[in-house]
N, C-alpha and C. Protein backbone atom coordinates (compact mmCIF):
# COMPACT_ATOMS: atom_id res chain seq x y z
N UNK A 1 -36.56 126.95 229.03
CA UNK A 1 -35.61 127.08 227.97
C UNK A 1 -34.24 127.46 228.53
N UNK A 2 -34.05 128.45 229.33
CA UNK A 2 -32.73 128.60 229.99
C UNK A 2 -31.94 127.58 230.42
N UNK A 3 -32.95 126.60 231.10
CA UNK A 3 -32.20 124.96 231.79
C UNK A 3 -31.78 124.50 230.46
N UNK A 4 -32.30 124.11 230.00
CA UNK A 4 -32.40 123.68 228.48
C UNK A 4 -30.91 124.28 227.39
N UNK A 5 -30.60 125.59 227.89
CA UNK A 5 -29.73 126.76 227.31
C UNK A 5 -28.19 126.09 227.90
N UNK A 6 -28.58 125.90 229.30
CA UNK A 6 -27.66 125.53 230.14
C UNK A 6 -27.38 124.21 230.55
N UNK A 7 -27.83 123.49 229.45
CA UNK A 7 -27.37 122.40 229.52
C UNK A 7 -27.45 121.00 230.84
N UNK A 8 -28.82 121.91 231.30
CA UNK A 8 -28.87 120.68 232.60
C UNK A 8 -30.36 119.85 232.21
N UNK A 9 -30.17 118.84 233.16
CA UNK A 9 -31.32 117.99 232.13
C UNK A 9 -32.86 118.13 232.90
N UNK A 10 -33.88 118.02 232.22
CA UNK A 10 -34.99 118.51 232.02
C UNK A 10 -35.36 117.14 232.03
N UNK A 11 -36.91 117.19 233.15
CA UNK A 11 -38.27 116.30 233.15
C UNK A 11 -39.22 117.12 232.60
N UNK A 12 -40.00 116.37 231.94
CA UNK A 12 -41.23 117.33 231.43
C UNK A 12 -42.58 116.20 231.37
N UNK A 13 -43.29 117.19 232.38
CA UNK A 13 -44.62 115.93 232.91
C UNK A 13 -45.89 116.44 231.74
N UNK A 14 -45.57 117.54 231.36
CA UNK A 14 -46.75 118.00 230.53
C UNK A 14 -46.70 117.88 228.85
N UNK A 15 -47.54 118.05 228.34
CA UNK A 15 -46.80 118.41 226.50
C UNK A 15 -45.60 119.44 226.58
N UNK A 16 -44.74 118.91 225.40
CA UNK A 16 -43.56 119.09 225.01
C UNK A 16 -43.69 121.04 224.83
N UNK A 17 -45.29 120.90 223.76
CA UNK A 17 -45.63 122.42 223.54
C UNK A 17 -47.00 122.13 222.87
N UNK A 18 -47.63 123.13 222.72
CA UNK A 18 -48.41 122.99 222.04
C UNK A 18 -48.75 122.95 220.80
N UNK A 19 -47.78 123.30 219.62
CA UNK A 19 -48.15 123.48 218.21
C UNK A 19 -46.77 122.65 217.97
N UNK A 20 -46.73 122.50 216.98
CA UNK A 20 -45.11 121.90 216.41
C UNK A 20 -44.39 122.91 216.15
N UNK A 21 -44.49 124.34 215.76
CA UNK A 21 -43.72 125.26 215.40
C UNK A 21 -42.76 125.21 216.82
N UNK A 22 -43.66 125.14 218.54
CA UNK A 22 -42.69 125.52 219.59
C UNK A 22 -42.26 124.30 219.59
N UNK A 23 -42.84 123.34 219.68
CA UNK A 23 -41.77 121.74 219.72
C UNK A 23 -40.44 121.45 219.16
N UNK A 24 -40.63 122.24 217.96
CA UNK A 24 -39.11 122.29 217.16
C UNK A 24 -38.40 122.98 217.76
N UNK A 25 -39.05 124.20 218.14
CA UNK A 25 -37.97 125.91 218.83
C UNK A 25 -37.27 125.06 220.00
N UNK A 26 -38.34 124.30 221.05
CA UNK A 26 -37.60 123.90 221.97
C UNK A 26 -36.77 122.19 221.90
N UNK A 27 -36.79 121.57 220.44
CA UNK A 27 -35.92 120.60 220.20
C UNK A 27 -34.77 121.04 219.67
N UNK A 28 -34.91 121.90 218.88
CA UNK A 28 -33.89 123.13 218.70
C UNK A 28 -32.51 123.32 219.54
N UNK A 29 -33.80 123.64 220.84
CA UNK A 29 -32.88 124.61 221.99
C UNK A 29 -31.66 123.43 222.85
N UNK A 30 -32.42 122.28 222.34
CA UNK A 30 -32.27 121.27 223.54
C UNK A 30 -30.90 120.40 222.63
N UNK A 31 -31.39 120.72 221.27
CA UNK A 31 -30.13 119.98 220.62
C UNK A 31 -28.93 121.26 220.23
């Protein structure tokens, strides 16, 4: 989430998150 905070760009090899509640927190973070 900090990278994410800071605006640098992110690979993600695994699930996004596990529930949709964190998927949003971290589409959230990312938008």
């Amino acid at each position: 989430m900090a990278a994410a905070r800071a605006g640098k760009h992110l690979v993600l090899e695994k699930p996004l998150a596990l529930t949709l509640k964190d998927a949003d927190k971290v589409i959230e973070t990312i938008n």
